[in-house]
N, C-alpha and C. Protein backbone atom coordinates (compact mmCIF):
# COMPACT_ATOMS: atom_id res chain seq x y z
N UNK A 1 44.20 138.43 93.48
CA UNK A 1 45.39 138.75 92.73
C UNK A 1 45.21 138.28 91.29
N UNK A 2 45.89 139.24 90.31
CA UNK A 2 45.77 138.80 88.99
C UNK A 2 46.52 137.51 88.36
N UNK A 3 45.83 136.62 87.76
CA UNK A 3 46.52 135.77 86.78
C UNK A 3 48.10 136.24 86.83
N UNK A 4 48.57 136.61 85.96
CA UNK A 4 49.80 136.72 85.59
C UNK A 4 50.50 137.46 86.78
N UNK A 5 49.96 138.14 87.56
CA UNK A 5 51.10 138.69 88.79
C UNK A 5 50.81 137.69 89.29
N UNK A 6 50.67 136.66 90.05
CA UNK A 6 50.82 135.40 90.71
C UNK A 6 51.53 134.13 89.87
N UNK A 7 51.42 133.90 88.69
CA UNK A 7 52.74 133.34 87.95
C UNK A 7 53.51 133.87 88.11
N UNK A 8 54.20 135.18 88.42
CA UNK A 8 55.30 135.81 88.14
C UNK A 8 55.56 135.91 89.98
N UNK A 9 54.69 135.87 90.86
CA UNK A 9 55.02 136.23 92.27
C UNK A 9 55.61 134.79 92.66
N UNK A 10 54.52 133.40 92.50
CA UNK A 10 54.92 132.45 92.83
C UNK A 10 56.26 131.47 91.93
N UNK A 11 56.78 132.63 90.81
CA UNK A 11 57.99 131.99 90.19
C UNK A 11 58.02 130.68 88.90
N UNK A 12 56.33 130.89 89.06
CA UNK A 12 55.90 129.44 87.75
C UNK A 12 56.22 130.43 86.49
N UNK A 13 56.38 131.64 85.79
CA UNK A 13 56.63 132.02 84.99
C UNK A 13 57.49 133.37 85.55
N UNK A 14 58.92 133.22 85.12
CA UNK A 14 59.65 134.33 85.35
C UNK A 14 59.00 135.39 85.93
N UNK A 15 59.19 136.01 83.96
CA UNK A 15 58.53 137.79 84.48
C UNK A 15 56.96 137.55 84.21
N UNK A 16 56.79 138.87 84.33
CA UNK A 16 55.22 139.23 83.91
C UNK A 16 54.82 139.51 82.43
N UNK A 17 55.13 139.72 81.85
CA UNK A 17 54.88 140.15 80.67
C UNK A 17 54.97 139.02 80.13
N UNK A 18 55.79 137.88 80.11
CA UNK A 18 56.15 136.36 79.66
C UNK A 18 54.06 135.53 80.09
N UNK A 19 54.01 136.02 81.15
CA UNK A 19 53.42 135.41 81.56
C UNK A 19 51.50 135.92 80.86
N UNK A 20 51.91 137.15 80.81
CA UNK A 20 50.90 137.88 79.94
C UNK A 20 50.62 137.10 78.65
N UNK A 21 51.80 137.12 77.80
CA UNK A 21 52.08 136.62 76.28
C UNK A 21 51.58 134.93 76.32
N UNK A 22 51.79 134.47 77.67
CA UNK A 22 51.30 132.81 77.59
C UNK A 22 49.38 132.61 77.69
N UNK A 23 49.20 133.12 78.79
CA UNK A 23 47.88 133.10 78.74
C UNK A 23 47.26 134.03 77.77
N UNK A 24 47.61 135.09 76.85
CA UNK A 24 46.85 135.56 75.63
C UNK A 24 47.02 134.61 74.97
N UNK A 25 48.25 133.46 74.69
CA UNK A 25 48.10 132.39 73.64
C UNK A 25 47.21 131.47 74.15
N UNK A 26 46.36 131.32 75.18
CA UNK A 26 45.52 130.45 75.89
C UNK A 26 46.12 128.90 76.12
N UNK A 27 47.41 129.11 76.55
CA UNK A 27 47.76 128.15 77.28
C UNK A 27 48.13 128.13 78.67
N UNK A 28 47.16 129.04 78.97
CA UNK A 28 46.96 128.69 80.73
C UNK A 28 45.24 128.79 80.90
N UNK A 29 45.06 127.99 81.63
CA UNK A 29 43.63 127.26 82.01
C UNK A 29 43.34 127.71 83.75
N UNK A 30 42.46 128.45 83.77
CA UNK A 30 42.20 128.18 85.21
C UNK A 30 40.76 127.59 85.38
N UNK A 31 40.62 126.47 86.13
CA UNK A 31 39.45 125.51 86.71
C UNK A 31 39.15 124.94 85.11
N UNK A 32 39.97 125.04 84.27
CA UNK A 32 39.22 124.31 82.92
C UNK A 32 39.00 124.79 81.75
N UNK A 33 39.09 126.33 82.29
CA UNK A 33 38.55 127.31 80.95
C UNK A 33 40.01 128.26 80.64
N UNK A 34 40.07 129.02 79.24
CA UNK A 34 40.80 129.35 79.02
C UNK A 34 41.30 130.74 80.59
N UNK A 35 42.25 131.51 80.28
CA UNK A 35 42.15 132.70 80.99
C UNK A 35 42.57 133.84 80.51
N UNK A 36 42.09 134.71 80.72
CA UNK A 36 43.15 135.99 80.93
C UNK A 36 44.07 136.14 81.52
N UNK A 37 45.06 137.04 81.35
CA UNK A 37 46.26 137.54 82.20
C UNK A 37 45.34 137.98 83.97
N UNK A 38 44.30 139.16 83.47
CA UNK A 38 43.48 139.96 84.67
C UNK A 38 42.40 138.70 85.41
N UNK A 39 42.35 137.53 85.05
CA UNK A 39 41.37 136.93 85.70
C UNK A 39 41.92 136.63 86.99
N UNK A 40 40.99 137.38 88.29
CA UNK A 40 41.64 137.24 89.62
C UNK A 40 41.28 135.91 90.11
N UNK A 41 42.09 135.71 91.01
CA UNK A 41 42.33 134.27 91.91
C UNK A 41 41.97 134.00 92.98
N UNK A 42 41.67 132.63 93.31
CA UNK A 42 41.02 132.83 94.86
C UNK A 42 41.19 131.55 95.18
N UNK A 43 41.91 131.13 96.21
CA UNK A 43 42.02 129.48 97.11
C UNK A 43 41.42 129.08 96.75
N UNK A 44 42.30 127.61 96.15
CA UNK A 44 41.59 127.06 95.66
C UNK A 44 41.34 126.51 94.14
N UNK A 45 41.81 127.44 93.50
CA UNK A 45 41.54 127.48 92.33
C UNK A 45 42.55 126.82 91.55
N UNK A 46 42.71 125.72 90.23
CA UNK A 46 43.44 124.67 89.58
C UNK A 46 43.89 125.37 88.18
N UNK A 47 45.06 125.62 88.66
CA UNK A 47 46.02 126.09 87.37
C UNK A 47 46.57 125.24 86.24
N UNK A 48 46.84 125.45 85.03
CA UNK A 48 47.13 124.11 84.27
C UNK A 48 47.68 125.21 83.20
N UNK A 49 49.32 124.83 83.03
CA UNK A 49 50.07 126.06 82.62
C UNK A 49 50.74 124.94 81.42
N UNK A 50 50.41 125.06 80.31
CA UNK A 50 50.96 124.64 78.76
C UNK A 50 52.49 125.29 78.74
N UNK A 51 53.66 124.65 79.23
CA UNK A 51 54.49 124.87 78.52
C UNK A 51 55.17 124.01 77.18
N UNK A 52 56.24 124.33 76.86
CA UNK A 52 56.63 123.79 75.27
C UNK A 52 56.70 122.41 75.26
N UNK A 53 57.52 121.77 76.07
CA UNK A 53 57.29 120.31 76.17
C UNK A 53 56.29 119.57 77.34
N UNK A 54 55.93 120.06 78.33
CA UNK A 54 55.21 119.55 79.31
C UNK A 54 54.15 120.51 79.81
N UNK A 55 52.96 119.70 80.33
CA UNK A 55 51.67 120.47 80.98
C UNK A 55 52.00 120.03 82.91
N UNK A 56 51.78 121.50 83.32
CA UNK A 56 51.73 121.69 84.69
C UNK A 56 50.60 122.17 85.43
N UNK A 57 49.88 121.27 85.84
CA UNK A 57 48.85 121.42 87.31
C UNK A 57 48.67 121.67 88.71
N UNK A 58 48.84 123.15 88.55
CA UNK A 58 48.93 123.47 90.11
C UNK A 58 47.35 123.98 90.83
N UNK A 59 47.41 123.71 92.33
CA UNK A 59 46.51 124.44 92.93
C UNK A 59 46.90 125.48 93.43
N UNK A 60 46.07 126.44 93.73
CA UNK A 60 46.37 127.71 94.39
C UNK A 60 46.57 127.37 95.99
N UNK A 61 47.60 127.79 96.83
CA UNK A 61 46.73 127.49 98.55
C UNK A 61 47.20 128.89 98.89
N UNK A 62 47.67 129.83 98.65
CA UNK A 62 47.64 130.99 99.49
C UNK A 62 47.84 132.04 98.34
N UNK A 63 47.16 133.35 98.23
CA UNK A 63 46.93 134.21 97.96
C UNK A 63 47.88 135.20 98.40
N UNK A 64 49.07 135.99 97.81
CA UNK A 64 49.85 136.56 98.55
C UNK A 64 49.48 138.33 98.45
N UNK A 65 49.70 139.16 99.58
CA UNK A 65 49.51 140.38 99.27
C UNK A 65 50.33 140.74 98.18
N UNK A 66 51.58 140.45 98.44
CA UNK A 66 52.33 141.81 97.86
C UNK A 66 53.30 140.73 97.34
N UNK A 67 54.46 141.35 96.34
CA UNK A 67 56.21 140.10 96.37
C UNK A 67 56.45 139.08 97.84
N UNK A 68 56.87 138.10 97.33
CA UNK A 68 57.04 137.17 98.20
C UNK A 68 58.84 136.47 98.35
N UNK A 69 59.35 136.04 99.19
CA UNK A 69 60.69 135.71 99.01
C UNK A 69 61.01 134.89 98.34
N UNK A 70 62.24 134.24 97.61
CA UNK A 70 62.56 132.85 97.09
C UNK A 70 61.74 131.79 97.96
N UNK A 71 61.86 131.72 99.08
CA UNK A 71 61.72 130.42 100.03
C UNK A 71 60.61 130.65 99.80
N UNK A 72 59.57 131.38 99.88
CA UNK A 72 58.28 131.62 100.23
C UNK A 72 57.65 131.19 98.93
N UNK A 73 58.23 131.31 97.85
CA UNK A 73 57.08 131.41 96.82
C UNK A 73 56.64 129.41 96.50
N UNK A 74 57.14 128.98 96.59
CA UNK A 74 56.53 127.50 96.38
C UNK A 74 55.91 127.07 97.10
N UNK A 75 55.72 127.82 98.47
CA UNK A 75 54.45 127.90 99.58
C UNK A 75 53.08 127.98 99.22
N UNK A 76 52.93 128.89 98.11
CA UNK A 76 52.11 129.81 97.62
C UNK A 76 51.24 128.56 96.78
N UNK A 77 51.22 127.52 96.34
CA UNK A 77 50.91 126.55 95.45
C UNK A 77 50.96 125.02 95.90
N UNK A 78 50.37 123.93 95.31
CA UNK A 78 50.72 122.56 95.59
C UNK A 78 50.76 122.44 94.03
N UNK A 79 51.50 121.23 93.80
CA UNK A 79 51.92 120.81 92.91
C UNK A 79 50.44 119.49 92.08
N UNK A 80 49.46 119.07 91.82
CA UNK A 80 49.09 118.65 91.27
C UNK A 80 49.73 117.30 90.24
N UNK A 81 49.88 118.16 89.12
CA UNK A 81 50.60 116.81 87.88
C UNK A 81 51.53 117.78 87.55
N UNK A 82 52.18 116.90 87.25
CA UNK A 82 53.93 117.35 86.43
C UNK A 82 53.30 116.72 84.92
């Protein structure tokens, strides 16, 4: 699944397009390095999302096919650092 449709599925960035506009400013990091919006994902993998006042470190733990429910989407991730 793409970068930015999985911020936007698992609810760490609203919409999609928000989420597009953040990682072109390269403040989202996956495993360390900058990313693209299109860079796909795979278990496992350590998110680190620059917002305005605070940095957020998540891991990936499940890969979702398709939209996921409210309840469901914080499933989708562990929390790392606040």
């Amino acid at each position: 699944m793409r970068l930015d449709k999985f911020l936007k599925v698992s609810r760490l960035i609203k919409r999609r397009t928000v989420a597009n506009a953040v990682s072109e400013m390269g403040r989202v990091l996956v495993n360390g390095n900058a990313a693209k919006p299109a860079k796909q994902l795979k278990v496992g993998d350590i998110i680190e999302i620059e917002y305005s006042n605070r940095t957020e470190k998540i891991e990936v733990i499940i890969i979702p096919t398709g939209n996921v429910s409210v309840q469901e989407a914080s499933t989708l991730y562990r929390v790392i650092e606040e």
